[in-house]
PDB file of N, CA and C in Angstrom:
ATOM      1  N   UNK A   1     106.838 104.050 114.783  1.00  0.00           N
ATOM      2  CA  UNK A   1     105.978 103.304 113.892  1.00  0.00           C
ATOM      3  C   UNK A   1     104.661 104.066 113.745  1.00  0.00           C
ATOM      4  N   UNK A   2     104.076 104.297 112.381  1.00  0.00           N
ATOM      5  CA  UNK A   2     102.607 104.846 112.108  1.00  0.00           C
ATOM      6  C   UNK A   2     101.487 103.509 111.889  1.00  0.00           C
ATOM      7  N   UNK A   3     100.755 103.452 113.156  1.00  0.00           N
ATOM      8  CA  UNK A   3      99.743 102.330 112.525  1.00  0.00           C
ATOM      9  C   UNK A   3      98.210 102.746 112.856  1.00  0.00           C
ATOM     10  N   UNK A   4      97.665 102.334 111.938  1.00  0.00           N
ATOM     11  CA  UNK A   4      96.001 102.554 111.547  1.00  0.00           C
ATOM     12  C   UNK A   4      95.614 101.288 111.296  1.00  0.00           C
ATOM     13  N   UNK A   5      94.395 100.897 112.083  1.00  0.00           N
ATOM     14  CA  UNK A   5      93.518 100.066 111.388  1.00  0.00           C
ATOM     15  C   UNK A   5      92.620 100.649 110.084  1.00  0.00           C
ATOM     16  N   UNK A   6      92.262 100.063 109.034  1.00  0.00           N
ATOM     17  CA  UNK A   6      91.852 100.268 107.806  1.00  0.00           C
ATOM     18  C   UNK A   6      90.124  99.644 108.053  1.00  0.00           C
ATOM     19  N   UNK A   7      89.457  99.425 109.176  1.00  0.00           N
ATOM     20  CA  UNK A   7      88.255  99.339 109.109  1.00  0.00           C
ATOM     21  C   UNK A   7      87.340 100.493 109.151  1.00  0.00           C
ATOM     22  N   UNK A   8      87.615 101.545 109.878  1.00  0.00           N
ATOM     23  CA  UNK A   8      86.833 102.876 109.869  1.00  0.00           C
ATOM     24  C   UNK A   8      87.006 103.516 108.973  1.00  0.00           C
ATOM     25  N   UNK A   9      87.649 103.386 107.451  1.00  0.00           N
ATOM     26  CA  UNK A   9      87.930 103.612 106.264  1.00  0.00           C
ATOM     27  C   UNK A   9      87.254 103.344 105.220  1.00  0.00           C
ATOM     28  N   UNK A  10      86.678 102.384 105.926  1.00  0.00           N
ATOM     29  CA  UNK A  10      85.861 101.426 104.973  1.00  0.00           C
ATOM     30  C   UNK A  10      84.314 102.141 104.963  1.00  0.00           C
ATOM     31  N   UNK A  11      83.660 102.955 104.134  1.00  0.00           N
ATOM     32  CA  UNK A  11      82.469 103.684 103.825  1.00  0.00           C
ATOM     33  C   UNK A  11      82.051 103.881 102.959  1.00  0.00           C
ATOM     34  N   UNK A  12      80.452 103.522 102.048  1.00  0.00           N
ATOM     35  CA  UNK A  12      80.312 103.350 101.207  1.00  0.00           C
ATOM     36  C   UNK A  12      78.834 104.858 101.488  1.00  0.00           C
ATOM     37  N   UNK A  13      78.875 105.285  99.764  1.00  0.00           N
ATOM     38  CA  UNK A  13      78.038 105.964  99.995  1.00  0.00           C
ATOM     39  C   UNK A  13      77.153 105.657  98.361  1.00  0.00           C
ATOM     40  N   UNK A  14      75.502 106.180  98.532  1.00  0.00           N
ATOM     41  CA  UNK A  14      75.012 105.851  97.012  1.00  0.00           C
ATOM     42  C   UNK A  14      75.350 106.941  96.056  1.00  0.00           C
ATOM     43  N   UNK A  15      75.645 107.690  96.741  1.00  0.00           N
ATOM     44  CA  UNK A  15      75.758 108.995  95.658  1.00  0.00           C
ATOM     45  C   UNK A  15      76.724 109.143  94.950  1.00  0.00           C
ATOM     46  N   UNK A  16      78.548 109.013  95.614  1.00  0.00           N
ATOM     47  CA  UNK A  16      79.394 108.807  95.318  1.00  0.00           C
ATOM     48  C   UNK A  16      80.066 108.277  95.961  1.00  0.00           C
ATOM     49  N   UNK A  17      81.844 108.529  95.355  1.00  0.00           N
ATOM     50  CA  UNK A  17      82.625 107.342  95.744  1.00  0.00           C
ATOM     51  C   UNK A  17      83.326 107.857  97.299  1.00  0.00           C
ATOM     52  N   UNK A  18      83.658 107.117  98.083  1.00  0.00           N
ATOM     53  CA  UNK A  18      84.071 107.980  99.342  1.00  0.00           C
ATOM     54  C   UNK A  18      86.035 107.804  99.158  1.00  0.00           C
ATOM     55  N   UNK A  19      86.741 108.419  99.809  1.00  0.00           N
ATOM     56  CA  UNK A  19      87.941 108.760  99.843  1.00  0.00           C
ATOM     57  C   UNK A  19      88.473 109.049 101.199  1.00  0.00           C
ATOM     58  N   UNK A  20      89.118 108.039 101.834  1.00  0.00           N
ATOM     59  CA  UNK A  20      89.878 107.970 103.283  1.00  0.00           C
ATOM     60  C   UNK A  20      90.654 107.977 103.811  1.00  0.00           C
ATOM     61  N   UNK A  21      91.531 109.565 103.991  1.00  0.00           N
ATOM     62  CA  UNK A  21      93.349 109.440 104.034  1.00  0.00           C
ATOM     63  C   UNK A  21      93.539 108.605 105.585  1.00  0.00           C
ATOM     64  N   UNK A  22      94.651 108.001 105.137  1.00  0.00           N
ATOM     65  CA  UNK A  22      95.171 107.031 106.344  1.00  0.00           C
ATOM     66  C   UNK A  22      96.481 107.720 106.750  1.00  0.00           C
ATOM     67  N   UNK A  23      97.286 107.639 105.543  1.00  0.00           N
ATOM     68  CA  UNK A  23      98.599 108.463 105.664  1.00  0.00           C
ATOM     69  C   UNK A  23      98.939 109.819 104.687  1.00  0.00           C
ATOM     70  N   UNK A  24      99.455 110.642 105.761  1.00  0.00           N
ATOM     71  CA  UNK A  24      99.728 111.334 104.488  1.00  0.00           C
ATOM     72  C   UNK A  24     101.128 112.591 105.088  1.00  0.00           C
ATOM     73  N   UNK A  25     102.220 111.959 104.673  1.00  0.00           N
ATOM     74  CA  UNK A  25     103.260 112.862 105.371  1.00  0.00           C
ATOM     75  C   UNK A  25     104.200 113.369 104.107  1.00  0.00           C
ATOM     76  N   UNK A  26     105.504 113.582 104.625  1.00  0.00           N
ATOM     77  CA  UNK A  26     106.121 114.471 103.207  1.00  0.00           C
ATOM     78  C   UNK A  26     106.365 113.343 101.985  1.00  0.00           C
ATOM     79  N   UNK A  27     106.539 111.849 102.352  1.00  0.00           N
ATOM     80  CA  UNK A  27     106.804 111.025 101.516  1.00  0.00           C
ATOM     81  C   UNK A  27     105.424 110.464 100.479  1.00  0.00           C
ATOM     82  N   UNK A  28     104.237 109.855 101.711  1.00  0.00           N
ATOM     83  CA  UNK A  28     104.005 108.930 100.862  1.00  0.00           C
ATOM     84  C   UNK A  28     102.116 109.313 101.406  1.00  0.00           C
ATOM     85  N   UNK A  29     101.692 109.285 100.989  1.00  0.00           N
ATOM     86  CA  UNK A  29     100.479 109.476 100.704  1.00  0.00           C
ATOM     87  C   UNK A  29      99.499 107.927 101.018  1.00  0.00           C
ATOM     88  N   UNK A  30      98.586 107.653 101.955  1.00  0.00           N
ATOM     89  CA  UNK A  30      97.662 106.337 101.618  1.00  0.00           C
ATOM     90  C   UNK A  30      96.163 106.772 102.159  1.00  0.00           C
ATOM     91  N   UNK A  31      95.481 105.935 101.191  1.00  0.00           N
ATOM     92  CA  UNK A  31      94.321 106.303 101.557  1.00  0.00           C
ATOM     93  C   UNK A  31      93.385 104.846 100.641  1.00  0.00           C
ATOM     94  N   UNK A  32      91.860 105.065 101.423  1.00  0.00           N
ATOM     95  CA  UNK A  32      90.932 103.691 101.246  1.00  0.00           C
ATOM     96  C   UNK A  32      90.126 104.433 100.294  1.00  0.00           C
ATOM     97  N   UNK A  33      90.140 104.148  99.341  1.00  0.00           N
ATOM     98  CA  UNK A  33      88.794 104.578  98.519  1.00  0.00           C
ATOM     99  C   UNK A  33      87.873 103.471  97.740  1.00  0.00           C
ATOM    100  N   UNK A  34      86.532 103.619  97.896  1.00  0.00           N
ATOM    101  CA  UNK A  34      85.231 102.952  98.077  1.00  0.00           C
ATOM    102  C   UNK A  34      84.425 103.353  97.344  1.00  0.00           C
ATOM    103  N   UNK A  35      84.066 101.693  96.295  1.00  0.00           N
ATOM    104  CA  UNK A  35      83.136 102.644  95.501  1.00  0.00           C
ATOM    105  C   UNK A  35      81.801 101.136  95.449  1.00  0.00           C
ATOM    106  N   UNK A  36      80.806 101.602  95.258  1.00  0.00           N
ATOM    107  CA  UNK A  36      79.836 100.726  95.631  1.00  0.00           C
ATOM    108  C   UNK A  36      79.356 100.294  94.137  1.00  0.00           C
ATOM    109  N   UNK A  37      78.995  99.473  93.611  1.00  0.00           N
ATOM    110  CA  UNK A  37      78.575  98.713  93.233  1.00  0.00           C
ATOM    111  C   UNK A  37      77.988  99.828  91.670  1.00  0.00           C
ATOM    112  N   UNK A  38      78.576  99.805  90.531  1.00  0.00           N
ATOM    113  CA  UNK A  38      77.947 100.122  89.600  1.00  0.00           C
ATOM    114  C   UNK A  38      78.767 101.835  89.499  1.00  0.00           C
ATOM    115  N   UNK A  39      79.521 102.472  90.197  1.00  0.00           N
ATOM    116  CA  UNK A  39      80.144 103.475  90.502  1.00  0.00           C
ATOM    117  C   UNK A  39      81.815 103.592  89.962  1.00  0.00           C
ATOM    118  N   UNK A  40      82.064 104.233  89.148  1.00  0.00           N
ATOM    119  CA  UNK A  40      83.223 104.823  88.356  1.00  0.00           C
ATOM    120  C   UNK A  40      84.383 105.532  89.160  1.00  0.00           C
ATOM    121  N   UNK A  41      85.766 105.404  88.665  1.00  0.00           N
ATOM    122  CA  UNK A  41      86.703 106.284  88.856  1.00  0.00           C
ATOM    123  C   UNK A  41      87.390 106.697  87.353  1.00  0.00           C
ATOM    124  N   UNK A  42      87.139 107.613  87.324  1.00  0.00           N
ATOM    125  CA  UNK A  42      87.774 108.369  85.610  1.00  0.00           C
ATOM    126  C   UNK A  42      89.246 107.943  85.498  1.00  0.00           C
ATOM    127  N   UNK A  43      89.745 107.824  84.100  1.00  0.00           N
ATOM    128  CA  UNK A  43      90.890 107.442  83.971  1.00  0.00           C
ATOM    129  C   UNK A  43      91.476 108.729  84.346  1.00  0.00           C
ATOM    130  N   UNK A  44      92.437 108.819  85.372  1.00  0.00           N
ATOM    131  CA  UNK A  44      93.713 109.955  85.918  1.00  0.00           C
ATOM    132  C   UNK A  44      94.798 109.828  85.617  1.00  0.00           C
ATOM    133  N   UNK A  45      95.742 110.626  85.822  1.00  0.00           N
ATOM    134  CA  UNK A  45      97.400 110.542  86.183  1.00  0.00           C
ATOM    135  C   UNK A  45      97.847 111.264  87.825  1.00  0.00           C
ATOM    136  N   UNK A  46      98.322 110.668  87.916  1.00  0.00           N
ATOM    137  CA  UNK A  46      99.028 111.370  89.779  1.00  0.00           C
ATOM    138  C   UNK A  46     100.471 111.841  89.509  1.00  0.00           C
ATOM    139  N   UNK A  47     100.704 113.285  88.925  1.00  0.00           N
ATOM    140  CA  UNK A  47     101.974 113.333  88.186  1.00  0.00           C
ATOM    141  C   UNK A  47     102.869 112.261  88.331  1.00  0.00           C
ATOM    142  N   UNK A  48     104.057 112.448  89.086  1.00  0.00           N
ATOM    143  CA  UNK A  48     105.207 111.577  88.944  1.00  0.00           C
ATOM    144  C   UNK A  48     105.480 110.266  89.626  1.00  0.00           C
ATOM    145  N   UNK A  49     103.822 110.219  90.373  1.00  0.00           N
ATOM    146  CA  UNK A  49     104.278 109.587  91.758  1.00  0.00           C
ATOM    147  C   UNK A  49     104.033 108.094  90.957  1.00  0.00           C
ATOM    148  N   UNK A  50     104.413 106.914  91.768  1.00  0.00           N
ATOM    149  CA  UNK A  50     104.209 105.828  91.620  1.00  0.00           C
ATOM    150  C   UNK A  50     103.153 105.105  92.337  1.00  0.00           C
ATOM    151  N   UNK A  51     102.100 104.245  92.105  1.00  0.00           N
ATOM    152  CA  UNK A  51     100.915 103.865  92.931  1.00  0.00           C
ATOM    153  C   UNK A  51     100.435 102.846  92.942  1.00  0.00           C
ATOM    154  N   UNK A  52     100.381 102.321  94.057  1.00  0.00           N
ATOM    155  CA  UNK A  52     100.049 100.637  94.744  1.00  0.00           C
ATOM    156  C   UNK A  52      98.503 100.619  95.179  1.00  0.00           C
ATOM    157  N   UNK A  53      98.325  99.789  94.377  1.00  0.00           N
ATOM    158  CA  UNK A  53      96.433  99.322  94.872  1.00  0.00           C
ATOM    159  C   UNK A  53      96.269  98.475  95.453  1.00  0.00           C
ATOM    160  N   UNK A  54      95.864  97.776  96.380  1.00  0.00           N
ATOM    161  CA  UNK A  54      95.531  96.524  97.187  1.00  0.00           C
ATOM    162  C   UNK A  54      93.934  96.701  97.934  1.00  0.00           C
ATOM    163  N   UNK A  55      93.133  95.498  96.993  1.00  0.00           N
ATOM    164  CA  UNK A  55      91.888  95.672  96.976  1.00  0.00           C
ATOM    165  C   UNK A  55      91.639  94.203  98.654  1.00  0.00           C
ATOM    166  N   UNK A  56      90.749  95.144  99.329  1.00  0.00           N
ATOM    167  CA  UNK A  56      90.490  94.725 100.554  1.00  0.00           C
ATOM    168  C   UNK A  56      89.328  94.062 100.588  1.00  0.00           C
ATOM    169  N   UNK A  57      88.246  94.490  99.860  1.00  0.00           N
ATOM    170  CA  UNK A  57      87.473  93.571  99.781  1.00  0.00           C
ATOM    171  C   UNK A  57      86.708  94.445  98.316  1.00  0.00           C
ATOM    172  N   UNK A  58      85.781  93.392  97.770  1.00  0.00           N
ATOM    173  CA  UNK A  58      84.695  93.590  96.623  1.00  0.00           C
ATOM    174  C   UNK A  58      85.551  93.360  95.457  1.00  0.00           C
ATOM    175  N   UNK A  59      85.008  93.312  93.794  1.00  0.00           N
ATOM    176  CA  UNK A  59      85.193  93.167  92.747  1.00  0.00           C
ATOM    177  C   UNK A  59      85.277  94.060  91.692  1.00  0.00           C
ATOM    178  N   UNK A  60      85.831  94.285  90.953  1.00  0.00           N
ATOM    179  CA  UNK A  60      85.547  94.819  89.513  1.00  0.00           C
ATOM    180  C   UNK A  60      86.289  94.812  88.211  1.00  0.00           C
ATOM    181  N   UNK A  61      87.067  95.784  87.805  1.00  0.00           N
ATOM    182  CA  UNK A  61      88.027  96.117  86.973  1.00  0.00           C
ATOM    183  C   UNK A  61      88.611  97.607  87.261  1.00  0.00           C
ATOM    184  N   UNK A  62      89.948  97.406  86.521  1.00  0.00           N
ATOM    185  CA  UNK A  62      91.113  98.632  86.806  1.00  0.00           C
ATOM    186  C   UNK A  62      91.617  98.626  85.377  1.00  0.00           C
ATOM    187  N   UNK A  63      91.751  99.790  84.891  1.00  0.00           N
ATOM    188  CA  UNK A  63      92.002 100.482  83.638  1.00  0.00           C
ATOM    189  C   UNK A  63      93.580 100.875  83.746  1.00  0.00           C
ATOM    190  N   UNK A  64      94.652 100.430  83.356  1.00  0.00           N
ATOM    191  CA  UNK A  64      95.943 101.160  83.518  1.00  0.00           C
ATOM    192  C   UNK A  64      96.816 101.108  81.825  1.00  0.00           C
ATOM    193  N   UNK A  65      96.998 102.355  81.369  1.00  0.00           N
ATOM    194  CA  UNK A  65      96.946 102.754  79.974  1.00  0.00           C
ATOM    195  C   UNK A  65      96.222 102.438  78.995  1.00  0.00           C
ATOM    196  N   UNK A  66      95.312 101.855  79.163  1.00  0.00           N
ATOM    197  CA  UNK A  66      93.925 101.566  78.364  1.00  0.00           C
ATOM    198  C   UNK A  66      93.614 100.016  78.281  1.00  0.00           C
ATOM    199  N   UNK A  67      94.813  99.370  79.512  1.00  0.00           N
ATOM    200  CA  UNK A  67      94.539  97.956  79.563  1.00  0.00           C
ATOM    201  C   UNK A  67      93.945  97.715  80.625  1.00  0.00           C
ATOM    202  N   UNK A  68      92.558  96.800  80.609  1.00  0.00           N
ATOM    203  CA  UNK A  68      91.753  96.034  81.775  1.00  0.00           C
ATOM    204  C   UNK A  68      92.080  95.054  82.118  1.00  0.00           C
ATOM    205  N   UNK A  69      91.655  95.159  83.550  1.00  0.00           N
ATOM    206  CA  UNK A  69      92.394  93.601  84.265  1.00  0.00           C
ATOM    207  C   UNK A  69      90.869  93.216  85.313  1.00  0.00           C
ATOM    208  N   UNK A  70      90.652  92.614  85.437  1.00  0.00           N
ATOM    209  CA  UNK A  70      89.464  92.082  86.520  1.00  0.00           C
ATOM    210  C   UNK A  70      90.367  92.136  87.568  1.00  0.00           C
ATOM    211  N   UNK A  71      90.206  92.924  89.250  1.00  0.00           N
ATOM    212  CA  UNK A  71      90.420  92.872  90.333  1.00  0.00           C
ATOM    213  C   UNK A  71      89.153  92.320  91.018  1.00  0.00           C
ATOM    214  N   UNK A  72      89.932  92.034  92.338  1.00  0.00           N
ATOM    215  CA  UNK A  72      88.957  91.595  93.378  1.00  0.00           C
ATOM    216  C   UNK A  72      89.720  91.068  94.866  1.00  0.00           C
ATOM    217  N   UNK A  73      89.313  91.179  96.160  1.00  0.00           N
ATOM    218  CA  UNK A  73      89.966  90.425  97.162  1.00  0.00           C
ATOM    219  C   UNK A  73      91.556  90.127  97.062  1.00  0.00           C
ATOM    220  N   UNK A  74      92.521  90.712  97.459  1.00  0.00           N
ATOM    221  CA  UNK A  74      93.883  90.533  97.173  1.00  0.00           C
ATOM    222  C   UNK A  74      94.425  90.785  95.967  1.00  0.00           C
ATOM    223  N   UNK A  75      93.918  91.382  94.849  1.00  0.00           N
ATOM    224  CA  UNK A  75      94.599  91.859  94.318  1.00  0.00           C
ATOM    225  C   UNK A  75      95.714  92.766  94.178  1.00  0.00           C
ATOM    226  N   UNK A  76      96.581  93.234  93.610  1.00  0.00           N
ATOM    227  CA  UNK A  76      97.609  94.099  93.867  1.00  0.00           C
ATOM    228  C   UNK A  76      97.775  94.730  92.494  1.00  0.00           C
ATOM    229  N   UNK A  77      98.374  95.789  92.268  1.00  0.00           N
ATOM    230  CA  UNK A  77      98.464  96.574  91.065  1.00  0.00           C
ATOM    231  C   UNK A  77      99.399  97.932  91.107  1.00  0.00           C
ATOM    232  N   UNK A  78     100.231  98.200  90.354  1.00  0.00           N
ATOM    233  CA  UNK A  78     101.393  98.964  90.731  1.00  0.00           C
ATOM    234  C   UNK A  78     101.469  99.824  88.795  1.00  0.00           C
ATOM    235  N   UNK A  79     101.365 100.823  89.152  1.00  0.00           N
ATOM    236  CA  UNK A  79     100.670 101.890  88.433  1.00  0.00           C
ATOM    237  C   UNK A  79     102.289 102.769  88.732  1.00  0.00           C
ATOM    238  N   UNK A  80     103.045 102.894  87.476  1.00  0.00           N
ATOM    239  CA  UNK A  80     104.307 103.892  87.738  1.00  0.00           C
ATOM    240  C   UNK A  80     103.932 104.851  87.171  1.00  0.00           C
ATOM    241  N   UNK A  81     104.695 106.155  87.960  1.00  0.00           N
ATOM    242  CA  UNK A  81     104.825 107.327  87.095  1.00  0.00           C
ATOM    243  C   UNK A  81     103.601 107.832  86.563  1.00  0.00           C
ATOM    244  N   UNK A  82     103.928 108.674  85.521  1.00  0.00           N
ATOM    245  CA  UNK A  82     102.764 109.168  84.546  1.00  0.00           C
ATOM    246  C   UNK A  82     101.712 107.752  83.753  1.00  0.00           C
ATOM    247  N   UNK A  83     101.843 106.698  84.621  1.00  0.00           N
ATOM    248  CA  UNK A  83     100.576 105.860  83.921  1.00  0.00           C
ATOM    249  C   UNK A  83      99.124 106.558  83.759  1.00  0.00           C
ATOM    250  N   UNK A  84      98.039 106.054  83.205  1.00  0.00           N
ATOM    251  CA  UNK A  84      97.131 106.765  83.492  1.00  0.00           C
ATOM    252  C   UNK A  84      96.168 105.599  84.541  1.00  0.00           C
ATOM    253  N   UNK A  85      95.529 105.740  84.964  1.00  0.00           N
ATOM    254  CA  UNK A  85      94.205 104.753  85.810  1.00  0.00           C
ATOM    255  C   UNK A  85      93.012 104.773  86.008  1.00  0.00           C
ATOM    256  N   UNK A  86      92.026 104.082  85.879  1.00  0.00           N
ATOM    257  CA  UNK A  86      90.899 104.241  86.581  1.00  0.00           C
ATOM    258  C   UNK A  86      90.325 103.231  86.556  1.00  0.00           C
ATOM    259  N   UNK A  87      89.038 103.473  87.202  1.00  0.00           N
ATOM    260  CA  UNK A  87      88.284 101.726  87.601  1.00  0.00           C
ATOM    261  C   UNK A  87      86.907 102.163  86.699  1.00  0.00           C
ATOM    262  N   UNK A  88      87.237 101.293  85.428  1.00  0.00           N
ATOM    263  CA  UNK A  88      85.668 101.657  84.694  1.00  0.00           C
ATOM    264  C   UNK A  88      84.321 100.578  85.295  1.00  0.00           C
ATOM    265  N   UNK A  89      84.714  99.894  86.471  1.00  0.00           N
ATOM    266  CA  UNK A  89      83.581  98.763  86.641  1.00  0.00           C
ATOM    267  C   UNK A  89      83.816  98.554  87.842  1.00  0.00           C
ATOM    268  N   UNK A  90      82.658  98.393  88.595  1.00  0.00           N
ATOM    269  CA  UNK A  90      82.628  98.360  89.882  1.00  0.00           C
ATOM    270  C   UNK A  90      81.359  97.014  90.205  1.00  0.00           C
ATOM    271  N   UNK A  91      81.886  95.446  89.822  1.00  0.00           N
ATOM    272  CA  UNK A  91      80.731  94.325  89.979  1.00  0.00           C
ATOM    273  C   UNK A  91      80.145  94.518  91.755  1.00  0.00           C
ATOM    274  N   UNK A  92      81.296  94.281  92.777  1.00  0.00           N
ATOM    275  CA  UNK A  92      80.681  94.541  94.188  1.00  0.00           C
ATOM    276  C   UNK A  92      81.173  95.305  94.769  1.00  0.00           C
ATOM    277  N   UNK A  93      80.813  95.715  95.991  1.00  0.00           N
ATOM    278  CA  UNK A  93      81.249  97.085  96.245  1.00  0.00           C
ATOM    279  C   UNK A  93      83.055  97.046  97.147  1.00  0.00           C
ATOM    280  N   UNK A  94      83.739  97.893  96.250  1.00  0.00           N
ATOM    281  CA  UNK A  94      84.818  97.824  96.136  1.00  0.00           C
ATOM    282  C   UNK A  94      85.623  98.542  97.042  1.00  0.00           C
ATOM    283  N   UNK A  95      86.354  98.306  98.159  1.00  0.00           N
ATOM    284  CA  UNK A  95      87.553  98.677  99.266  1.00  0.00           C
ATOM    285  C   UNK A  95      88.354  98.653  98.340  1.00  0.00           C
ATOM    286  N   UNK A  96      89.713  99.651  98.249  1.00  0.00           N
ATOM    287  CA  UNK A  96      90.916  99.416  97.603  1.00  0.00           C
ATOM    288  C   UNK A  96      91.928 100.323  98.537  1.00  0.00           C
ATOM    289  N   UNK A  97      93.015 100.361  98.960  1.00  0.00           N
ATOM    290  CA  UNK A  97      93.822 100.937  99.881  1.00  0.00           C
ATOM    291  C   UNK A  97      95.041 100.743  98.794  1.00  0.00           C
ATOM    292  N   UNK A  98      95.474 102.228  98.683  1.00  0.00           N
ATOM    293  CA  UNK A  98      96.177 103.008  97.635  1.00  0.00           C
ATOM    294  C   UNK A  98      96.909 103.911  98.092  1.00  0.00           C
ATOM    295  N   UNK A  99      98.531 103.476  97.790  1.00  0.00           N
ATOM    296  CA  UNK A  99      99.256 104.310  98.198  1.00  0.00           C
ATOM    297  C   UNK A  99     100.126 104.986  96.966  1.00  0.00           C
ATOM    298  N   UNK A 100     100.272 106.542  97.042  1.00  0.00           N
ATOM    299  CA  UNK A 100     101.197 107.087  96.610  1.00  0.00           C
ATOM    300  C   UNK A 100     102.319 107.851  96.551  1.00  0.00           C
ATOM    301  N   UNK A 101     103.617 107.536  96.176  1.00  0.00           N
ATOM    302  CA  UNK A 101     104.764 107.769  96.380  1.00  0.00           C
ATOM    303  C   UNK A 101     105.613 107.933  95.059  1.00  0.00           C
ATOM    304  N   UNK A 102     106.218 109.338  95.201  1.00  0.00           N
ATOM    305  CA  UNK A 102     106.568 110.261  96.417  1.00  0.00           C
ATOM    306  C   UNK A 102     105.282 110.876  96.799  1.00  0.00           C
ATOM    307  N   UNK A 103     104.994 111.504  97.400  1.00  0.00           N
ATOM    308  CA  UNK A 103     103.338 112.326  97.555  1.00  0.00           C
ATOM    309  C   UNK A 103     103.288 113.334  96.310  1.00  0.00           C
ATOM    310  N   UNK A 104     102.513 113.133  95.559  1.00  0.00           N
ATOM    311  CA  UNK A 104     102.011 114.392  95.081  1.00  0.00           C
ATOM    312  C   UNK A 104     102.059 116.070  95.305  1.00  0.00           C
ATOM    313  N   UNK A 105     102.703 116.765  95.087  1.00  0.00           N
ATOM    314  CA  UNK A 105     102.320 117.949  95.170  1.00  0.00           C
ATOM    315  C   UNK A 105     101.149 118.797  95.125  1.00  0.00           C
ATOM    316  N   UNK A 106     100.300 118.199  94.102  1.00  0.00           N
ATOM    317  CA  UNK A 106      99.007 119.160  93.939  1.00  0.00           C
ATOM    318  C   UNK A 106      98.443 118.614  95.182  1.00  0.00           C
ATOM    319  N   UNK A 107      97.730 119.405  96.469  1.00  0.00           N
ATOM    320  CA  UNK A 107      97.170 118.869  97.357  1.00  0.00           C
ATOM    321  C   UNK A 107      95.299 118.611  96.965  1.00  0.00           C
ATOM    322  N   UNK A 108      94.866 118.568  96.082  1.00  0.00           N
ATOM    323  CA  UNK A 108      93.533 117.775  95.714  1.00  0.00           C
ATOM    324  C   UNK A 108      93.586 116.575  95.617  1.00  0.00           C
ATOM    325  N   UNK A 109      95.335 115.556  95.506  1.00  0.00           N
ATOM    326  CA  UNK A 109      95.259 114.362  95.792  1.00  0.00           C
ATOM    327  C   UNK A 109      95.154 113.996  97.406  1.00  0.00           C
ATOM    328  N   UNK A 110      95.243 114.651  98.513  1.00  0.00           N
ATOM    329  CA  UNK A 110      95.649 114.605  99.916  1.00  0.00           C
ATOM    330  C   UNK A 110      94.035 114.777 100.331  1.00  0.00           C
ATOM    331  N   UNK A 111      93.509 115.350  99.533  1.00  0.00           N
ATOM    332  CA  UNK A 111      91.966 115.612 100.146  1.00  0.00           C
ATOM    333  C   UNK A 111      90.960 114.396  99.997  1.00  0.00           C
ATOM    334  N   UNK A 112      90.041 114.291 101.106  1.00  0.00           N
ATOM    335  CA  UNK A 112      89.248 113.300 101.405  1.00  0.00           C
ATOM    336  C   UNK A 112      87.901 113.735 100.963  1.00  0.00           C
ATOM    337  N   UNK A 113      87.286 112.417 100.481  1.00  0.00           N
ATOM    338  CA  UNK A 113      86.009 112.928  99.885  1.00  0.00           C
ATOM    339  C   UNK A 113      85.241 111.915 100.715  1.00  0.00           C
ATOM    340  N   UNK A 114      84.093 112.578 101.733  1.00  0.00           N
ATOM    341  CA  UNK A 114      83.269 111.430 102.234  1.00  0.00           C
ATOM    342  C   UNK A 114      81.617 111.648 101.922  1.00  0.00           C
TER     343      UNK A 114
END
């Protein structure tokens, strides 16, 4: 069994957004990324992989093919394939724990930004 607590993950910074691999083996890729209050994620694609959001704590919105949805606290969101994503709104400061599968190949998705 692989287990992590997801509290030392949890880091907010003013400058930018932080990025916290939890898992990351030949399959599946997870990680906490944190964005504080008023702070952006550009709409992306993660080539082929498929991707699960589950927001841990704070509020905002999530962009998936150019449709918005208000997230917050338990939300969930499942992003296939070549969707595109991003979070154009960030109301409070936002935990989200995001997994992707199969892993990515390009390794700039595997890298942590703190």
């Amino acid at each position: 069994m692989n287990f992590r607590n997801l509290d030392g993950s949890i880091e907010f910074k003013d400058n930018q957004l932080t990025k916290k691999i939890v898992f990351n083996d030949e399959d599946v890729l997870g990680f906490v990324l944190n964005l504080k209050h008023g702070q952006t994620l550009p709409a992306h694609k993660h080539e082929d992989s498929s991707l699960t959001l589950v927001v841990l704590q704070g509020s905002g919105e999530v962009q998936v093919e150019g449709e918005i949805q208000k997230i917050n606290k338990g939300s969930a969101v499942l992003v296939k394939g070549r969707e595109e994503l991003g979070i154009p709104k960030v109301d409070e400061d936002l935990s989200v724990f995001v997994t992707l599968t199969p892993k990515p190949k390009n390794t700039k998705f595997s890298k942590e930004i703190s």
